[in-house]
Protein backbone atom coordinates (compact mmCIF):
# COMPACT_ATOMS: atom_id res chain seq x y z
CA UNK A 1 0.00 0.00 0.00
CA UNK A 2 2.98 2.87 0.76
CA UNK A 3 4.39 1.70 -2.57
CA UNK A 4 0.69 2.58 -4.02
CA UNK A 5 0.46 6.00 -2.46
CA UNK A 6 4.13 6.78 -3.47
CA UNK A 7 3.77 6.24 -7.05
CA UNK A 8 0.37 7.99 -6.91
CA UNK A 9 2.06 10.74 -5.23
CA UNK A 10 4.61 10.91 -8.04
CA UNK A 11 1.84 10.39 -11.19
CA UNK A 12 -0.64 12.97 -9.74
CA UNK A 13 1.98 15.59 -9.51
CA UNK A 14 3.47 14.79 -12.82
CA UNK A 15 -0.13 14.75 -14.27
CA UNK A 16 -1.70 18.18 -12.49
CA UNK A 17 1.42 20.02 -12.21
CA UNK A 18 2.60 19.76 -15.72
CA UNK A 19 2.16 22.19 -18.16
CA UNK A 20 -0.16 19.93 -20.42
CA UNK A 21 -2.87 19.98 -17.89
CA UNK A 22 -4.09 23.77 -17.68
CA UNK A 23 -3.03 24.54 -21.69
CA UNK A 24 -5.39 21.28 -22.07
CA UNK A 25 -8.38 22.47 -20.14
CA UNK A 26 -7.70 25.85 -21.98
CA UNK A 27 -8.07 23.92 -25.59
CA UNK A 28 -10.87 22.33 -24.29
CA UNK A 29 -13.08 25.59 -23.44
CA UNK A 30 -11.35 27.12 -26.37
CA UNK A 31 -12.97 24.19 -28.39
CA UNK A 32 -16.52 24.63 -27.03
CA UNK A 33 -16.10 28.44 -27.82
CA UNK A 34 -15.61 28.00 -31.51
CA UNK A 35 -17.94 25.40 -31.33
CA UNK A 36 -20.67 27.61 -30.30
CA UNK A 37 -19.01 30.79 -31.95
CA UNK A 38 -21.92 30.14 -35.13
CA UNK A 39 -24.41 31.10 -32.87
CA UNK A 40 -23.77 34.90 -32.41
CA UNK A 41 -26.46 36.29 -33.73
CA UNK A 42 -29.08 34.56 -31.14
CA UNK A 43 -26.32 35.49 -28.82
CA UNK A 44 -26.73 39.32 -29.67
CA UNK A 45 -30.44 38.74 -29.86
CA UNK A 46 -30.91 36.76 -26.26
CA UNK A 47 -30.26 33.69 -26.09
CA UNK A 48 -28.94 32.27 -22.47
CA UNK A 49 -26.42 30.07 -21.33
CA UNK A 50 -28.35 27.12 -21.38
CA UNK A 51 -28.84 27.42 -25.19
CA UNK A 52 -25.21 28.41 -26.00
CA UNK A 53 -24.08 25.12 -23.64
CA UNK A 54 -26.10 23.08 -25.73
CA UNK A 55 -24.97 24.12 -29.51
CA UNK A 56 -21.74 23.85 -28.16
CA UNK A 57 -22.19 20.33 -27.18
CA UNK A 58 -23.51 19.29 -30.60
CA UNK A 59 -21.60 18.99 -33.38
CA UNK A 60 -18.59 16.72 -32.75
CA UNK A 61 -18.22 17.33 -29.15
CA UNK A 62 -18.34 13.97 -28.39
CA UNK A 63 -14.40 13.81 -29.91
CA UNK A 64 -13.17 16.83 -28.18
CA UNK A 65 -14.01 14.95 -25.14
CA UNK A 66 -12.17 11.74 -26.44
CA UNK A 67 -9.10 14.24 -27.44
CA UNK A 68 -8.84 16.70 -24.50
CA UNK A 69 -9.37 13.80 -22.25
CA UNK A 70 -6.59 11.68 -23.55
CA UNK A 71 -4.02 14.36 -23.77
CA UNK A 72 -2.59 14.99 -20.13
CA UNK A 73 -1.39 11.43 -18.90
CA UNK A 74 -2.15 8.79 -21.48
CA UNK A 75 1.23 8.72 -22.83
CA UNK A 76 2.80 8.00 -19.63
CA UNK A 77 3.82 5.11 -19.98
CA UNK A 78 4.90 5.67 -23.59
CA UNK A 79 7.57 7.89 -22.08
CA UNK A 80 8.77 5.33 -19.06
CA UNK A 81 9.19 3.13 -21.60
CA UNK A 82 11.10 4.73 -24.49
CA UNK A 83 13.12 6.89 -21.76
CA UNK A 84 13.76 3.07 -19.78
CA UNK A 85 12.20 4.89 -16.43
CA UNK A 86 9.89 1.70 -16.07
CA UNK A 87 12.66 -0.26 -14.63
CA UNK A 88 14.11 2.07 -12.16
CA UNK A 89 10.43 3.09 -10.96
CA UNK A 90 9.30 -0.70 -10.87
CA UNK A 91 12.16 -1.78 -8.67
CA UNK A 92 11.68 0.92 -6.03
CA UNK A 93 8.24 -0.42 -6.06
CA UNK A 94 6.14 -3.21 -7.70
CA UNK A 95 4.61 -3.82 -10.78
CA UNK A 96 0.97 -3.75 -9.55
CA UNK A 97 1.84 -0.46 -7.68
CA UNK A 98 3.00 1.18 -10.83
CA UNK A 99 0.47 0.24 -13.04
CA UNK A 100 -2.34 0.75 -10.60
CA UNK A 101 -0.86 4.73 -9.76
CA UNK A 102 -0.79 4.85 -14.08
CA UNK A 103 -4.21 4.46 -14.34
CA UNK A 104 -5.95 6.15 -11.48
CA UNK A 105 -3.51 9.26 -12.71
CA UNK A 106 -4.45 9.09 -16.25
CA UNK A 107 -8.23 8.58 -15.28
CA UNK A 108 -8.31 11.49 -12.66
CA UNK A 109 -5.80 14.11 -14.75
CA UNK A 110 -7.77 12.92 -18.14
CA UNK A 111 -11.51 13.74 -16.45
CA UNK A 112 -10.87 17.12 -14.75
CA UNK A 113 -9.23 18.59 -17.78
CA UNK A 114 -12.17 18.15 -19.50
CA UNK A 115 -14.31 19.17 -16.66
CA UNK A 116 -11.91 22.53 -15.99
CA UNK A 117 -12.32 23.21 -19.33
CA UNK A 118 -16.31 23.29 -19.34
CA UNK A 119 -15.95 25.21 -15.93
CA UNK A 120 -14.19 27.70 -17.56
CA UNK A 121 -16.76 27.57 -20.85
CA UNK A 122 -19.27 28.80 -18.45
CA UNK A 123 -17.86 30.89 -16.43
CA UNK A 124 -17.33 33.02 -19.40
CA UNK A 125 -20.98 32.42 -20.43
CA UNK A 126 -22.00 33.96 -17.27
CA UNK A 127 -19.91 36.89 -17.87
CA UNK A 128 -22.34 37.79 -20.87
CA UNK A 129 -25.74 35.84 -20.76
CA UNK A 130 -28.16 35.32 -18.31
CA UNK A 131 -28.77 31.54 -17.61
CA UNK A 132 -32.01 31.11 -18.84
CA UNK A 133 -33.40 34.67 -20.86
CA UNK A 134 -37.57 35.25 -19.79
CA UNK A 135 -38.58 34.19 -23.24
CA UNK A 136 -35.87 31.20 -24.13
CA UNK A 137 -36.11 28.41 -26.32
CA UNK A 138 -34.26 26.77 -24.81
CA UNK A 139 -35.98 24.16 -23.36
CA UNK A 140 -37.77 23.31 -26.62
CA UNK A 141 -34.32 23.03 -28.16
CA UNK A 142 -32.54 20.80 -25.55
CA UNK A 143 -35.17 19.78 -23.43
CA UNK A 144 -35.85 16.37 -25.09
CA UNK A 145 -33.59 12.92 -24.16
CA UNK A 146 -32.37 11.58 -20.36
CA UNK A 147 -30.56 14.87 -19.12
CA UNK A 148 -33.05 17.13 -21.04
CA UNK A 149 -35.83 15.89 -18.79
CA UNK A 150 -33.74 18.06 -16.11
CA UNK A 151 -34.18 21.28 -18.39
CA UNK A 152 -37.73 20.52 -18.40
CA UNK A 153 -38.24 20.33 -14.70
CA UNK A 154 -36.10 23.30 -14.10
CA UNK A 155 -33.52 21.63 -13.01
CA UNK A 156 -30.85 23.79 -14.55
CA UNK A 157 -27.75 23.76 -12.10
CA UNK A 158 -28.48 19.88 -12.28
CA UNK A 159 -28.54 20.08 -16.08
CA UNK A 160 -24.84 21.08 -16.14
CA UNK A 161 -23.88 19.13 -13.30
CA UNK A 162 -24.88 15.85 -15.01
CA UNK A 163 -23.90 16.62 -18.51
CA UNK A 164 -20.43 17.86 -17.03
CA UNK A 165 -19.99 14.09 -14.73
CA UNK A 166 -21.25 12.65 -17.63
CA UNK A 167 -18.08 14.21 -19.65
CA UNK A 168 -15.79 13.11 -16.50
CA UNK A 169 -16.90 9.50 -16.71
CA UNK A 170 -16.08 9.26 -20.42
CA UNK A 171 -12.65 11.20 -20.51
CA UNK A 172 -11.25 9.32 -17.25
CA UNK A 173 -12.48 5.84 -19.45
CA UNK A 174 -11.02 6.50 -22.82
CA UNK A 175 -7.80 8.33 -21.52
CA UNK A 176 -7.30 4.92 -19.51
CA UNK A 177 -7.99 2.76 -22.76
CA UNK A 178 -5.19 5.02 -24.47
CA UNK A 179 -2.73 4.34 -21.77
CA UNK A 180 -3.92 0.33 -21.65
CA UNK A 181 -3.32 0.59 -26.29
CA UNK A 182 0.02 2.13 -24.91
CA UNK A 183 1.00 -1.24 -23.02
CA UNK A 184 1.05 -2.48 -26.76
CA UNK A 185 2.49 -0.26 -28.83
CA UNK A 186 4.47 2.10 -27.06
CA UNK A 187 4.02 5.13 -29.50
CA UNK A 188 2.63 8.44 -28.29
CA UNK A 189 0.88 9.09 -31.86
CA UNK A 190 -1.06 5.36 -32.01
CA UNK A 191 -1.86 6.18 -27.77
CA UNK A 192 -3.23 9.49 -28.65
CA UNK A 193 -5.55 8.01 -31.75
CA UNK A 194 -7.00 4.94 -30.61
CA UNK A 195 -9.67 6.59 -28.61
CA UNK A 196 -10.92 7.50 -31.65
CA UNK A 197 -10.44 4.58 -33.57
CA UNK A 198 -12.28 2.67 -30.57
CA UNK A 199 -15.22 5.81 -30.32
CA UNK A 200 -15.87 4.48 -34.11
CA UNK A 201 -15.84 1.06 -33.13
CA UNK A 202 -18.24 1.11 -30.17
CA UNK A 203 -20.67 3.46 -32.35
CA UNK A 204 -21.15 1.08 -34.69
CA UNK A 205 -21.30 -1.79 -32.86
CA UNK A 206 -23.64 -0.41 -30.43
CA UNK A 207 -25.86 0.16 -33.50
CA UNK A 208 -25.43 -2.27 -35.24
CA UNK A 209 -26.24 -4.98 -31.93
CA UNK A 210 -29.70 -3.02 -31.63
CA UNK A 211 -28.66 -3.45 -27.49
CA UNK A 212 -31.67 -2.28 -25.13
CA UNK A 213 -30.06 1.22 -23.33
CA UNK A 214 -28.81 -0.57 -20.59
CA UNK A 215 -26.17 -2.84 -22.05
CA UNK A 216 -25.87 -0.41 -24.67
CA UNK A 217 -21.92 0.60 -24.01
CA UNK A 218 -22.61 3.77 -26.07
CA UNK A 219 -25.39 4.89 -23.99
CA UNK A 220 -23.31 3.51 -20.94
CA UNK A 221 -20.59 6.27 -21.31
CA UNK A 222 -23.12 8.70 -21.92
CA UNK A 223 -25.00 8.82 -19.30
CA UNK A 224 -28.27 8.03 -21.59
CA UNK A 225 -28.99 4.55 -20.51
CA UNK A 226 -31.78 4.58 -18.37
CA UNK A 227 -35.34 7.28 -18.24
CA UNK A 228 -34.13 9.25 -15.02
CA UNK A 229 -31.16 11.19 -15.39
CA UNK A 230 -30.03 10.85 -11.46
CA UNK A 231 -30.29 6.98 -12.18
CA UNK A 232 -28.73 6.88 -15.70
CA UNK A 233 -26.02 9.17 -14.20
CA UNK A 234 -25.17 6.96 -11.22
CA UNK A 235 -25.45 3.76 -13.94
CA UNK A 236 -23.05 5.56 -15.86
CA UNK A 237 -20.55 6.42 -13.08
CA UNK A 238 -20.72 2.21 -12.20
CA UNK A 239 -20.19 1.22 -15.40
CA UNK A 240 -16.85 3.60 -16.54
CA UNK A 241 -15.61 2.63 -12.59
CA UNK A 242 -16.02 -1.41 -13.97
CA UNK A 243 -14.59 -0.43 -17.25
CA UNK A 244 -11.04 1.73 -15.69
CA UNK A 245 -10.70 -1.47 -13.43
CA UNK A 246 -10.77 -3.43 -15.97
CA UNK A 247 -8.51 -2.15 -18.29
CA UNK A 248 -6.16 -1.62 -15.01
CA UNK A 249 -6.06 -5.39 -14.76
CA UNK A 250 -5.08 -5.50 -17.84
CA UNK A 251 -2.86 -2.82 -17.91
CA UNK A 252 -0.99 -4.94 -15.30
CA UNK A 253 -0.82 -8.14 -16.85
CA UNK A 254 0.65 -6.46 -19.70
CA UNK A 255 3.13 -4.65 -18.38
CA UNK A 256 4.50 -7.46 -15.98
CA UNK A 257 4.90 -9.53 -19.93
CA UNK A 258 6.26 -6.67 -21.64
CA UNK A 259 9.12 -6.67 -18.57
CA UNK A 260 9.60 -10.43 -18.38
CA UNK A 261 10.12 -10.32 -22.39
CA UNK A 262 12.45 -7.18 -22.42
């Protein structure tokens, strides 16, 4: 266990104290601002925060999440391993303690960046719109699906809160499946792409299987697998924890073969 917390010491720092983490978090609102930059006339005519949030969120924001996500930690272990830092860090500790501290650091660093980022996106929001304007269509526009049902109620403060946990969930599981491809092919540029190769992949499978919401891995990392948004939320959060873990078991079984064959 003190090897655990040492490593994880060691990760989280290099993770949250490098200069990849706020320039990522940065990109990201950066992202979601020229995302939502084609709506400035409604913006100069009244339209609210919750609208703006929600264009932004559209068109291909599901792969800024996969990107922004993946960029603080994934390549960790790329650079232990080209740099031959595995060695020395693995014999002041163990294997499982290494691997373990890898992915917890690349799920946690890969998560908030993403979250810091939307912070950010609203905070500057704020600075200009109201949340919701008195005569807003916004709720017709958004107000439909799982976490639209909160809009609906009223629940706006919930409405971001969910969407933005939502985005933590998925970032913290696909930056740890980047740093599990790593364990195979040690290259930061194949790391950094195969969230995206896999996004594709579980898009159309998930289609294509005609899955009921629930076992529907898509809908899993999305938060839109069940009718209340608390529930499908919590679902969610159950089902990316099951998926890290998993990947971290594998993440250590590969490791401890790629040292025994090196």
């Amino acid at each position: 266990m003190n090897n655990l917390w040492g490593n994880l010491r060691a990760d989280l720092r290099r993770a949250f104290l490098s200069p990849v983490f706020p320039l990522v978090a940065v990109g990201m609102c950066l992202a979601l601002i020229l995302s939502a930059s084609t709506e400035g006339a409604e913006v100069a005519s009244g339209a609210d925060m919750v609208y703006i949030f929600g264009v932004a969120h559209v068109q291909g924001f599901y792969m800024l999440v996969l990107v922004f996500g993946t960029l603080p930690y994934a390549i960790s272990f790329c650079a232990d391993w080209n740099h031959r830092f595995i060695r020395e860090s693995v014999i002041r500790t163990n294997i499982s303690s290494y691997a373990i501290s890898k992915t917890l650091s690349c799920a946690l660093s890969g998560g908030m960046a993403v979250v810091l980022g939307e912070l950010l996106f609203l905070l500057l929001l704020r600075l200009r719109l109201p949340v919701l304007a008195v005569h807003s269509y916004s709720i017709e526009s958004f107000g439909s699906g799982t976490i639209g049902s909160l809009l609906v109620g009223g629940h706006i403060t919930a409405y971001f809160v969910v969407q933005i946990l939502i985005e933590f969930n998925a970032a913290a599981v696909f930056a740890v499946l980047a740093l599990w491809i790593s364990t195979y092919i040690a290259n930061p540029f194949v790391t950094l792409a195969s969230p995206l190769i896999a996004y594709y992949v579980i898009s159309f499978t998930s289609g294509a299987a005609r899955l009921p919401d629930w076992l529907n891995p898509y809908a899993m990392l999305w938060g839109l697998c069940l009718a209340n948004p608390v529930a499908s939320l919590l679902y969610s959060m159950s089902c990316c924890a099951f998926f890290c873990v998993l990947m971290g078991a594998m993440i250590v079984r590969q490791i401890e073969r790629r040292l025994q064959n090196a």
